[in-house]
C-alpha atoms as a PDB file:
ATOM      1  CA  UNK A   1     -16.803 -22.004  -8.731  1.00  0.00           C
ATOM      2  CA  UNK A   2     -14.882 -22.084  -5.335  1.00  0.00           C
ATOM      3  CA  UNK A   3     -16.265 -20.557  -2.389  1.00  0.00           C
ATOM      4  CA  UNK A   4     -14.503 -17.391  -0.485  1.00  0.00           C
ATOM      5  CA  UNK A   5     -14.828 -16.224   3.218  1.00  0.00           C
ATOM      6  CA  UNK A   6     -15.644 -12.350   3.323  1.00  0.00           C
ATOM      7  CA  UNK A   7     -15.441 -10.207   5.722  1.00  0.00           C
ATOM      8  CA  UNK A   8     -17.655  -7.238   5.286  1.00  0.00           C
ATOM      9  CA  UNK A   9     -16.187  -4.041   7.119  1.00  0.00           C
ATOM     10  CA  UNK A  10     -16.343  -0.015   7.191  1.00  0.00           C
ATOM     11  CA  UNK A  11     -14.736   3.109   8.536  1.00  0.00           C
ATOM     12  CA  UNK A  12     -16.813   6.020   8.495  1.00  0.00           C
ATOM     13  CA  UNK A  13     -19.063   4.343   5.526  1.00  0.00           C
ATOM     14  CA  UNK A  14     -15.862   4.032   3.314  1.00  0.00           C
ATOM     15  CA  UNK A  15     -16.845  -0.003   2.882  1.00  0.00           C
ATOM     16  CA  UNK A  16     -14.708  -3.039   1.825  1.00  0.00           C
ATOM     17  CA  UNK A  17     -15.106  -6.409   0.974  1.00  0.00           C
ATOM     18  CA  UNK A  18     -12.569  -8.149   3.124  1.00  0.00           C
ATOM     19  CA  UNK A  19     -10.528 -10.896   2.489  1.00  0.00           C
ATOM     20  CA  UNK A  20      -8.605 -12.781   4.737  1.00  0.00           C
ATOM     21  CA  UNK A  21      -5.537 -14.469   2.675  1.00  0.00           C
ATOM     22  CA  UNK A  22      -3.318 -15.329   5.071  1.00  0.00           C
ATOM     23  CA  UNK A  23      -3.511 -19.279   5.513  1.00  0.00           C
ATOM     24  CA  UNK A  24      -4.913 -19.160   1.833  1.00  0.00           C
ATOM     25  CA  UNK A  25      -3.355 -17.259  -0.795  1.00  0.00           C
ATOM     26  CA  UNK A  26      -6.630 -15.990  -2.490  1.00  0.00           C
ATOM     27  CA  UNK A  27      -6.324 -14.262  -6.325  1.00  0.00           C
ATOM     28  CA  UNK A  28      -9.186 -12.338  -7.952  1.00  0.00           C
ATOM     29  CA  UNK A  29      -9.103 -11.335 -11.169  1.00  0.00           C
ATOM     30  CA  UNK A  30     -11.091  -7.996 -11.729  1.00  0.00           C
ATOM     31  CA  UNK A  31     -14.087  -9.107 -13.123  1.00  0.00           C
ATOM     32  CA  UNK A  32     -14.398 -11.071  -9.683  1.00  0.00           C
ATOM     33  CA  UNK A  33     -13.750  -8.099  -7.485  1.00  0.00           C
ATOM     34  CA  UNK A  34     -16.131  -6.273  -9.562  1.00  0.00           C
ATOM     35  CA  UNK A  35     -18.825  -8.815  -9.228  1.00  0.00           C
ATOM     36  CA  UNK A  36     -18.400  -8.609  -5.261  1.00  0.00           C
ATOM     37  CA  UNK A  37     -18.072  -5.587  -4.461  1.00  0.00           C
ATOM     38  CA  UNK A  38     -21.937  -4.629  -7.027  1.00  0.00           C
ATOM     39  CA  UNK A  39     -24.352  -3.400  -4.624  1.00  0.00           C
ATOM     40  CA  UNK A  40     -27.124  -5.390  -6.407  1.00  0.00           C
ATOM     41  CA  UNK A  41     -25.734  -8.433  -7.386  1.00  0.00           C
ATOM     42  CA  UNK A  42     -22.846  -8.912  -4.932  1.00  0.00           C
ATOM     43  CA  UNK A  43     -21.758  -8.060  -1.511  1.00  0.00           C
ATOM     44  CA  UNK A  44     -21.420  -4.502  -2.227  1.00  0.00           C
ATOM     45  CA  UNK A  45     -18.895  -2.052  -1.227  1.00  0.00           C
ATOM     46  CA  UNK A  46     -15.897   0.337  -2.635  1.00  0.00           C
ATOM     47  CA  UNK A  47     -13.941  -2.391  -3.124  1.00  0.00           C
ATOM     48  CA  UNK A  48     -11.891  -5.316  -2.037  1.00  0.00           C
ATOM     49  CA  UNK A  49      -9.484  -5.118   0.442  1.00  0.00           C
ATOM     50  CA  UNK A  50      -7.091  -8.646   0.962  1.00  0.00           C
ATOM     51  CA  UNK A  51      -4.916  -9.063   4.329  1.00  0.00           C
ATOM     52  CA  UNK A  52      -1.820 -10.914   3.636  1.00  0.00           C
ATOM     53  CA  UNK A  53       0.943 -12.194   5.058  1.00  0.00           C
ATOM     54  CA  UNK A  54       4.095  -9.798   4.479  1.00  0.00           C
ATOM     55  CA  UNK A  55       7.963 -10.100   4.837  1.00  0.00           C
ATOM     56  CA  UNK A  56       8.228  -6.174   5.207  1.00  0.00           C
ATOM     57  CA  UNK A  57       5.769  -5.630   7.985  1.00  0.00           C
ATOM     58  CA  UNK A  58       3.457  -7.656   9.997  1.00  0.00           C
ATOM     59  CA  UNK A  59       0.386  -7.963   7.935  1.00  0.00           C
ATOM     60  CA  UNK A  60      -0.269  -6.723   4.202  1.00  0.00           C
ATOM     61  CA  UNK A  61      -3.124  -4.742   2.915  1.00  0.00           C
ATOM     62  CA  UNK A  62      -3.375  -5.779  -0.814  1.00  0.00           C
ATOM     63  CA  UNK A  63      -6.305  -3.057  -1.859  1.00  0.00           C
ATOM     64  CA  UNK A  64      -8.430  -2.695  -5.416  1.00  0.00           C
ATOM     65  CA  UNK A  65     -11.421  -0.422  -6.060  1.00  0.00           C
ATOM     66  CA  UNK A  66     -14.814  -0.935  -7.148  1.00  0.00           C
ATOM     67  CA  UNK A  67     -13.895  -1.125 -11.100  1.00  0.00           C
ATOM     68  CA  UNK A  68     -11.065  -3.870 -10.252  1.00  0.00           C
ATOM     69  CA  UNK A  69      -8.086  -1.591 -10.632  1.00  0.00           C
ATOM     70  CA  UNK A  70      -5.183  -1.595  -7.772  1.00  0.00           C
ATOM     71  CA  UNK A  71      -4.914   1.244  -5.286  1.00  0.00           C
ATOM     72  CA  UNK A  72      -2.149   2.325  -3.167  1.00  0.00           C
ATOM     73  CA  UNK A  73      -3.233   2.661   0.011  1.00  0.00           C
ATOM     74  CA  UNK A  74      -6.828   3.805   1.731  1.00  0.00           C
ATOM     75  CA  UNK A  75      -6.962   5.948   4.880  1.00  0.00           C
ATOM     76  CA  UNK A  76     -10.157   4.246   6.058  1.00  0.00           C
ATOM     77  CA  UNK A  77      -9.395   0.675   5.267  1.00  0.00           C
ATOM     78  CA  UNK A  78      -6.179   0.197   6.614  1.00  0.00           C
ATOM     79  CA  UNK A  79      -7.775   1.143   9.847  1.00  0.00           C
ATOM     80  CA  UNK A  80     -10.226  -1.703   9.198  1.00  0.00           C
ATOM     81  CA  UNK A  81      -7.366  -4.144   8.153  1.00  0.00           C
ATOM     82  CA  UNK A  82      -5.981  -3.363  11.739  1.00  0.00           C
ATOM     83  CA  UNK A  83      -9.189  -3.403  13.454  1.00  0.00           C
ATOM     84  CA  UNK A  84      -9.245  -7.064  12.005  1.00  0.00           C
ATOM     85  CA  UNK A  85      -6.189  -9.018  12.664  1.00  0.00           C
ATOM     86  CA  UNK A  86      -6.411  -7.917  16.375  1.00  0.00           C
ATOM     87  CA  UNK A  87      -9.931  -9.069  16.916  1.00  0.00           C
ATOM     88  CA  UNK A  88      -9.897 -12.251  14.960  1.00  0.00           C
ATOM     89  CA  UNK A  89      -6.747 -13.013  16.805  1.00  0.00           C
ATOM     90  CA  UNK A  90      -4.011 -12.770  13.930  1.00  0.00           C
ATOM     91  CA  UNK A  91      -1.755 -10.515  16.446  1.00  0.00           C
ATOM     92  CA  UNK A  92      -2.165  -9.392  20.178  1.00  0.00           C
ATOM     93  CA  UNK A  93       0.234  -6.320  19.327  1.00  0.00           C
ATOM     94  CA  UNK A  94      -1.677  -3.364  19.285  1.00  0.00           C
ATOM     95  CA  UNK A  95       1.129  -1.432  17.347  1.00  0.00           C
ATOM     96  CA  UNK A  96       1.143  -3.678  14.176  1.00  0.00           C
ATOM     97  CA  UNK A  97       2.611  -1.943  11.475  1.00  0.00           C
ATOM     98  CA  UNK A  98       1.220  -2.917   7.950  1.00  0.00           C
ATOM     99  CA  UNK A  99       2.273  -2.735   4.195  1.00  0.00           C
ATOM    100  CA  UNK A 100       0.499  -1.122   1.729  1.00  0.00           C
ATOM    101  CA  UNK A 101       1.474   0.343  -1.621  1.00  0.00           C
ATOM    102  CA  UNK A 102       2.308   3.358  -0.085  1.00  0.00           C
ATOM    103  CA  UNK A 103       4.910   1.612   1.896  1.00  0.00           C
ATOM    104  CA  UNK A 104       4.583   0.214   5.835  1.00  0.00           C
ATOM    105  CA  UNK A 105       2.479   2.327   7.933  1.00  0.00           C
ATOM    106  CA  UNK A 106       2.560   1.882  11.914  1.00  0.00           C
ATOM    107  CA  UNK A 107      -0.698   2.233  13.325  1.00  0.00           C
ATOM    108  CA  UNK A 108      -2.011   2.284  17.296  1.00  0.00           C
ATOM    109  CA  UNK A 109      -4.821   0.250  18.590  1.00  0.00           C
ATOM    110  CA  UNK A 110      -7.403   2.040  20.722  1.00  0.00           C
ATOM    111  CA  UNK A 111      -9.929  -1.543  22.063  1.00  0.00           C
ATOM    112  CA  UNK A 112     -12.996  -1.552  24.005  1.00  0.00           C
ATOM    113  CA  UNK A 113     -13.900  -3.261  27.423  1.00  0.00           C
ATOM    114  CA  UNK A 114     -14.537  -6.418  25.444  1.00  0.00           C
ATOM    115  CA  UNK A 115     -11.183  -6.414  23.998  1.00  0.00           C
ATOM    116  CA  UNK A 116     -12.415  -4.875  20.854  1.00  0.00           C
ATOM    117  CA  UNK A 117     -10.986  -2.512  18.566  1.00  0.00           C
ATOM    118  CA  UNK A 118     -13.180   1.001  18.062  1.00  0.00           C
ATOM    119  CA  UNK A 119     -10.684   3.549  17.189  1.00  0.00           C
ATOM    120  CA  UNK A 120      -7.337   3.273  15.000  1.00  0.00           C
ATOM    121  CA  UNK A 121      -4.461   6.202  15.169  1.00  0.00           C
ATOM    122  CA  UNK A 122      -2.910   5.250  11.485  1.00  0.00           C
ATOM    123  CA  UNK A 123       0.768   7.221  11.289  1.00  0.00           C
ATOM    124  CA  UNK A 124       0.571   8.203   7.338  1.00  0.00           C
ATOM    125  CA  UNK A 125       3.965   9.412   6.984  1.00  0.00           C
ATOM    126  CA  UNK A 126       4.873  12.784   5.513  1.00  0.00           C
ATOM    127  CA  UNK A 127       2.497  14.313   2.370  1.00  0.00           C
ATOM    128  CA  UNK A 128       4.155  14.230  -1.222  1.00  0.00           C
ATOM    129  CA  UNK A 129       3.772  17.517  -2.774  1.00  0.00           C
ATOM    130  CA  UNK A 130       6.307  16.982  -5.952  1.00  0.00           C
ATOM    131  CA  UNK A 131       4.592  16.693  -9.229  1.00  0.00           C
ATOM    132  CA  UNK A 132       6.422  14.415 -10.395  1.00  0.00           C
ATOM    133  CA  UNK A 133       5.693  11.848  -7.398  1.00  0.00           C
ATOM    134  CA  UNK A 134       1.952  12.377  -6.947  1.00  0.00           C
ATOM    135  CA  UNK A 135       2.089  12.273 -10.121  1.00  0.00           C
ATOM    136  CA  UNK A 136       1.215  15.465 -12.064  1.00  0.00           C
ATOM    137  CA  UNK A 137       2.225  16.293 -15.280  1.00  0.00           C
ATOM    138  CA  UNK A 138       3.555  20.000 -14.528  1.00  0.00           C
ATOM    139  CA  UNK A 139       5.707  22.636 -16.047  1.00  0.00           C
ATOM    140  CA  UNK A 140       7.907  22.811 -12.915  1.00  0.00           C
ATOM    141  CA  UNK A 141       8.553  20.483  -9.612  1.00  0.00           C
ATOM    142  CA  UNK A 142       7.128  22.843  -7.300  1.00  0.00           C
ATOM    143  CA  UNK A 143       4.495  22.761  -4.936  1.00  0.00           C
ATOM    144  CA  UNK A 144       1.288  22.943  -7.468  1.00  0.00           C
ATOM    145  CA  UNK A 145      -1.361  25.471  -5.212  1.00  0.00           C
ATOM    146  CA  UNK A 146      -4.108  27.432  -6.005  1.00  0.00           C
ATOM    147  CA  UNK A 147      -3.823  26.933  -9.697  1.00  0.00           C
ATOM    148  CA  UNK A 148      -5.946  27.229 -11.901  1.00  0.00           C
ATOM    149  CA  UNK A 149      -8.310  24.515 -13.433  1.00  0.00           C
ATOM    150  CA  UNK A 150     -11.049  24.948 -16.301  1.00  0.00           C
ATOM    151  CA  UNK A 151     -13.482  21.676 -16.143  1.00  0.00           C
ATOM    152  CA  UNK A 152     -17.201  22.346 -17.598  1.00  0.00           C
ATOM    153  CA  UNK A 153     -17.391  25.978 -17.779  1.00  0.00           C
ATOM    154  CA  UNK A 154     -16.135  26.427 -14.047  1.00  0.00           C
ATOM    155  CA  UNK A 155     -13.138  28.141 -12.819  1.00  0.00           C
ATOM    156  CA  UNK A 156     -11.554  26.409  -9.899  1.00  0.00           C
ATOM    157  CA  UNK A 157      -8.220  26.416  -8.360  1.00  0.00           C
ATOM    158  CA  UNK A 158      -6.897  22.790  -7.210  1.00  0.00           C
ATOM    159  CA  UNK A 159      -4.321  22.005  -4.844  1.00  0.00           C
ATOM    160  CA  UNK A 160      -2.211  18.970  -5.124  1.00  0.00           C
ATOM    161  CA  UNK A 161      -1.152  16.121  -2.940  1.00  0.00           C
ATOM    162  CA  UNK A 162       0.329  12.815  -2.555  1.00  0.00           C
ATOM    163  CA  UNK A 163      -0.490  10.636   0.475  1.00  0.00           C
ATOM    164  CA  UNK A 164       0.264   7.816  -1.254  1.00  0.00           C
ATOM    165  CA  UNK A 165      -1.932   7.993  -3.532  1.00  0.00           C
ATOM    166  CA  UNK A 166      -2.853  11.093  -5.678  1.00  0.00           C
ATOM    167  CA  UNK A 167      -5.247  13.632  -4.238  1.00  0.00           C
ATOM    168  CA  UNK A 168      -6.734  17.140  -5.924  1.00  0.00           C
ATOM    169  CA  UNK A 169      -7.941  19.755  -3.400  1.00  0.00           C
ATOM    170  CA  UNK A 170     -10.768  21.887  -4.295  1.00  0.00           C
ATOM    171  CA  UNK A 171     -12.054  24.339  -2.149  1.00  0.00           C
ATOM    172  CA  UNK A 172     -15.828  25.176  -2.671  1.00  0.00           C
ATOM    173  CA  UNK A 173     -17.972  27.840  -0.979  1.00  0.00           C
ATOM    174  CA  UNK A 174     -20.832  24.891  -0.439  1.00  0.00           C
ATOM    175  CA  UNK A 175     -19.415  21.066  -0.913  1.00  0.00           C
ATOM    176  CA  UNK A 176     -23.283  20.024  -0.422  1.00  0.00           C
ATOM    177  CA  UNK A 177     -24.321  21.892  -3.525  1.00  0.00           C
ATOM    178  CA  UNK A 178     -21.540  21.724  -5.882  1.00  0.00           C
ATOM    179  CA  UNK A 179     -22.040  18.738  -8.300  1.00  0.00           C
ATOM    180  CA  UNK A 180     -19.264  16.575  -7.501  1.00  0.00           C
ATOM    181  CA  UNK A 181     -21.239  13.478  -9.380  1.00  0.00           C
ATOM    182  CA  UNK A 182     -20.737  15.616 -12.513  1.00  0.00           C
ATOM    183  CA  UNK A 183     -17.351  17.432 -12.251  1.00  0.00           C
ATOM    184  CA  UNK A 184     -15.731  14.755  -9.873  1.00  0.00           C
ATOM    185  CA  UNK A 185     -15.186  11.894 -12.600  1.00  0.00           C
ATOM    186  CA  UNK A 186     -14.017  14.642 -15.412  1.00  0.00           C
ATOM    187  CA  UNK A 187     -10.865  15.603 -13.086  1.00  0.00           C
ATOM    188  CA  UNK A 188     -10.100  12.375 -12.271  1.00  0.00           C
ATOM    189  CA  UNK A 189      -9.504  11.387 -15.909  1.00  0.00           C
ATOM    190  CA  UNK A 190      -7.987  14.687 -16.779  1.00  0.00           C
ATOM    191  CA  UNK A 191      -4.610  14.790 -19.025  1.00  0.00           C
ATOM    192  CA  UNK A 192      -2.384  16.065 -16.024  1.00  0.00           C
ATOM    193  CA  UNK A 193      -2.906  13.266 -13.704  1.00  0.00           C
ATOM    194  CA  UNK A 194      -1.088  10.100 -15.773  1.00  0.00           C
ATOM    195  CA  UNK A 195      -2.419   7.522 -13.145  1.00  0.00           C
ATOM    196  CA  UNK A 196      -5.949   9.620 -12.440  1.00  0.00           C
ATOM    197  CA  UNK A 197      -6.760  11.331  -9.729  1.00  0.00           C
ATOM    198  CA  UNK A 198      -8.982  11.122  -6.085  1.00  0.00           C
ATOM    199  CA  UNK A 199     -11.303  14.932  -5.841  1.00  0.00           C
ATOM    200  CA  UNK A 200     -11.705  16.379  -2.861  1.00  0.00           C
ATOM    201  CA  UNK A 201     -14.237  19.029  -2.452  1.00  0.00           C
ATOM    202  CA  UNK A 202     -13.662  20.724   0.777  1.00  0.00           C
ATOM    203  CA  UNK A 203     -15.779  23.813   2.560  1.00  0.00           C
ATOM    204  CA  UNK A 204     -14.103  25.541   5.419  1.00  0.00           C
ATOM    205  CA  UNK A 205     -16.220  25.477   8.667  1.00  0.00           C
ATOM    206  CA  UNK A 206     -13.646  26.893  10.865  1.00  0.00           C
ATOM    207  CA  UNK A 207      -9.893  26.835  11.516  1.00  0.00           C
ATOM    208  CA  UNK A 208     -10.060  23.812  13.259  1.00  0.00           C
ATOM    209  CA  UNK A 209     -12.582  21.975  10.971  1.00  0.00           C
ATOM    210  CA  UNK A 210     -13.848  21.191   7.176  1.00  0.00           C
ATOM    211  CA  UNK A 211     -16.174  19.564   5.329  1.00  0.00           C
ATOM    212  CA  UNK A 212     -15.502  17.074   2.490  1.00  0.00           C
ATOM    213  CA  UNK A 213     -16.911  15.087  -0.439  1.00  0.00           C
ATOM    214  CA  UNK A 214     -14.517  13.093  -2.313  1.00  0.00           C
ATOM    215  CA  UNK A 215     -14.588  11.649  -6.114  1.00  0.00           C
ATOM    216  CA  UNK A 216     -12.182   8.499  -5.854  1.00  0.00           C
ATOM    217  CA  UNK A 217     -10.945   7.407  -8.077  1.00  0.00           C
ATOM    218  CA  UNK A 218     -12.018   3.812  -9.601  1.00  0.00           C
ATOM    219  CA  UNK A 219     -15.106   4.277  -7.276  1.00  0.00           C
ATOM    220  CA  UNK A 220     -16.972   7.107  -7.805  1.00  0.00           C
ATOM    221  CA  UNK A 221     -18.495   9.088  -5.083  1.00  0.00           C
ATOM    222  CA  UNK A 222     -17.681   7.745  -1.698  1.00  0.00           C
ATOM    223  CA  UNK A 223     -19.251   8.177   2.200  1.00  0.00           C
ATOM    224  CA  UNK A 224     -15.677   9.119   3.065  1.00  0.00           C
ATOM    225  CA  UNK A 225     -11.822   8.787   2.231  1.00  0.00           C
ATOM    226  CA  UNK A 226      -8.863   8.792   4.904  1.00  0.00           C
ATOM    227  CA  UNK A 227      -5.899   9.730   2.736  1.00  0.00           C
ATOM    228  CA  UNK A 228      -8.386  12.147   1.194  1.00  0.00           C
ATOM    229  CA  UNK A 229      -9.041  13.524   4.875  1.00  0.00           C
ATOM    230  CA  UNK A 230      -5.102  13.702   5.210  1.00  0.00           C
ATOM    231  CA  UNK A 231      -4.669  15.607   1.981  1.00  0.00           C
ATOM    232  CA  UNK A 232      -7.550  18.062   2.519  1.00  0.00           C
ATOM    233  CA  UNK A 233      -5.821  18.809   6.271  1.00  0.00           C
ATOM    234  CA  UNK A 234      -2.671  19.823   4.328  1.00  0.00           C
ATOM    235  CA  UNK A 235      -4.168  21.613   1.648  1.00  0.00           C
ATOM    236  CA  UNK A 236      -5.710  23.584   3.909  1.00  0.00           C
ATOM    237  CA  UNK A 237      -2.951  24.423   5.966  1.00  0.00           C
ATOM    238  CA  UNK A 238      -0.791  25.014   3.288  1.00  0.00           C
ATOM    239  CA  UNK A 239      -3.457  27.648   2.020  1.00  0.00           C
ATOM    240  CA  UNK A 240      -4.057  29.587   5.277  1.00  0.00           C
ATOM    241  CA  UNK A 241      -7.271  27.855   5.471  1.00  0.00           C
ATOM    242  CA  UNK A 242      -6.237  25.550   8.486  1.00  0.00           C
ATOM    243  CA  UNK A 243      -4.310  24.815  11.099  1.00  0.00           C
ATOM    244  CA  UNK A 244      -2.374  21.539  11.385  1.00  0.00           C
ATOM    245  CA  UNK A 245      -4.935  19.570  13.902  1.00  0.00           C
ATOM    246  CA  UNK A 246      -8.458  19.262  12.332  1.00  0.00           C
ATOM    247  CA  UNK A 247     -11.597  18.182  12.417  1.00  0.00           C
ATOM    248  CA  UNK A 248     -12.954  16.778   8.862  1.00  0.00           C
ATOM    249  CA  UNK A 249     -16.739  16.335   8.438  1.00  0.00           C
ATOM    250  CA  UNK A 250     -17.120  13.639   5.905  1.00  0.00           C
ATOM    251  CA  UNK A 251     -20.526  12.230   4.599  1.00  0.00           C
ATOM    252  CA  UNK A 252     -20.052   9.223   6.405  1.00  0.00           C
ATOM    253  CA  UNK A 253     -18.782  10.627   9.576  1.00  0.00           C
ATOM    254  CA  UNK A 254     -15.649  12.257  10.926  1.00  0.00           C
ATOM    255  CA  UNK A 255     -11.931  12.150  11.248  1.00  0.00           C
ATOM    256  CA  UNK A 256      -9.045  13.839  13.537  1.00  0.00           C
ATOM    257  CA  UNK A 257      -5.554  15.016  11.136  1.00  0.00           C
ATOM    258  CA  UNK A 258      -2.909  16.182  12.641  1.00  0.00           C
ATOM    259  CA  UNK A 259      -0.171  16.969  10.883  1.00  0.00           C
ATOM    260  CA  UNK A 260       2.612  16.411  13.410  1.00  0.00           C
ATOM    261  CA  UNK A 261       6.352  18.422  14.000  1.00  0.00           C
ATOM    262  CA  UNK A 262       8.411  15.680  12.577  1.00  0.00           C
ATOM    263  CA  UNK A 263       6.299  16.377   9.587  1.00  0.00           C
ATOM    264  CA  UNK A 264       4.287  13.012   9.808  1.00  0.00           C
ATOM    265  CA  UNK A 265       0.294  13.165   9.442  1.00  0.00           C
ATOM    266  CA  UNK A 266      -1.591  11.548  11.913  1.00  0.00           C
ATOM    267  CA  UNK A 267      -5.158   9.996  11.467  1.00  0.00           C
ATOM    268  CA  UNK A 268      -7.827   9.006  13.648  1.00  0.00           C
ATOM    269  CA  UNK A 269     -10.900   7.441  13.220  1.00  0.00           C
ATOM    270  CA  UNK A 270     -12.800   4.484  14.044  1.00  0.00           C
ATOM    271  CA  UNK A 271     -13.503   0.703  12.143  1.00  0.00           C
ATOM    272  CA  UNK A 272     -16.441  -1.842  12.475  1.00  0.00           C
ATOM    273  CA  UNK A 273     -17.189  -5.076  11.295  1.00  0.00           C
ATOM    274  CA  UNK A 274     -20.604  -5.204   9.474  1.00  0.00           C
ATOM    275  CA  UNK A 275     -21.052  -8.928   9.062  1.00  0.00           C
ATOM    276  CA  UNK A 276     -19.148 -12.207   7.532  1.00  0.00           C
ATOM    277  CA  UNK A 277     -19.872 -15.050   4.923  1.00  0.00           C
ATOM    278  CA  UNK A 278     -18.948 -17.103   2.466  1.00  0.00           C
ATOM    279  CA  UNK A 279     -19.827 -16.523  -1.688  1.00  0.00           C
ATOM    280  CA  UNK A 280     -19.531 -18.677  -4.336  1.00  0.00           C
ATOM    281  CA  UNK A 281     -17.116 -16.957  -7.173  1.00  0.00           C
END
């Protein structure tokens, strides 16, 4: 068994196990990542989130979920990512711009008057709204909204959207009540999204804000998710149900989109560092 630094970290109570890999090249396998990120017998948390050293940006976010599979990209912990190289002293730029799976994203550093990070502006490029690249298995490559979607006796209509990684949009007259535990995991593994899918279920509080639970996918229910947040914002927009900067209530706490003229979506939201150790894996 070798022993592994951690850094434990969270924005808006979407939580990581963090990683830093930068002087040390650390691999997992995904029984490992599983085993740290249990809430009973490891560190606990939605996942595993390693910062590396990259040769297309200035850091890398190298990101799996809770059940050991990759991910693309998260909203939330790329903000924490950023939050950490600038406090631990890995960069003094506070305009790093970081690689993920959904390509390099440039973010903006918002610190404290201890020189501490508290709020990250994360530029998330423009939304993906072809089937075929979210991916969806659909009859045509337009824009899928409002369609129709038969899971456990329920009618719904879904929205879909890419923000790197794949997002459906629900809209539901009461996101507290509706049973995303129960319909949440039977979307994601649903025939017309190859790679499965993240669930949003979103109720509309105003123009200029919404509410959200989200089913992610290879994690189950989570306190919040960022690309999520991003996807909702368009959904809604592209619905009539919003405008294009919003407030987004999440279970863990809240997030400004903006969905900006040269098309680019905008988030921000704020990262903190929980604790740090070492564990034996």
């Amino acid at each position: 068994m070798a022993a592994v630094k951690f850094t434990k970290m969270e924005g808006i109570g979407n939580d990581y196990v963090y990683i830093d890999a930068t002087k040390t090249d650390v691999r997992l396998n995904a029984e490992q990542i599983q085993k740290l990120s249990d809430r009973n017998f490891g560190i606990g948390g939605d996942g595993v989130i390693f910062i590396r050293n990259s040769d297309k940006g200035d850091f890398m976010m190298d990101m799996y979920n809770s059940d050991g599979s990759s991910s693309e990209m998260c909203g939330n912990g790329i903000r924490c990512v950023a939050k950490y190289i600038y406090d631990h002293g890995l960069t003094n730029s506070k305009n790093p711009k970081i690689e993920t799976g959904a390509g390099v994203l440039a973010v903006d550093l918002s610190v404290d008057s201890g020189n501490k990070v508290n709020l990250v502006s994360v530029d998330m490029g423009k939304p993906i709204l072809i089937p075929s690249k979210i991916p969806i298995l659909w009859k045509n490559e337009e824009t899928v909204l409002e369609q129709p979607l038969e899971i456990a006796g329920k009618n719904l209509k879904f929205t879909a959207v890419s923000m790197g990684n794949p997002h459906c949009v629900i809209f539901v007259e009461d996101g507290d009540r509706f049973p995303v535990r129960e319909i949440g995991p039977l979307i994601e593994t649903h025939s017309l999204f190859p790679r499965r899918i993240n669930v949003e279920f979103v109720t509309v509080r105003g123009k200029d804000h919404l509410y959200q639970r989200t089913w992610e996918r290879g994690a189950g229910e989570t306190l919040a998710c960022g690309t999520g947040a991003c996807a909702v914002m368009v959904a809604g927009n592209l619905t009539g149900r919003s405008g294009k900067d919003v407030r987004i209530d999440l279970r863990g706490g809240t997030l400004r989109i903006q969905w900006q003229e040269s098309g680019h979506v905008l988030m921000t939201g704020p990262a903190r560092e929980i604790f740090s150790g070492e564990v034996e894996i």
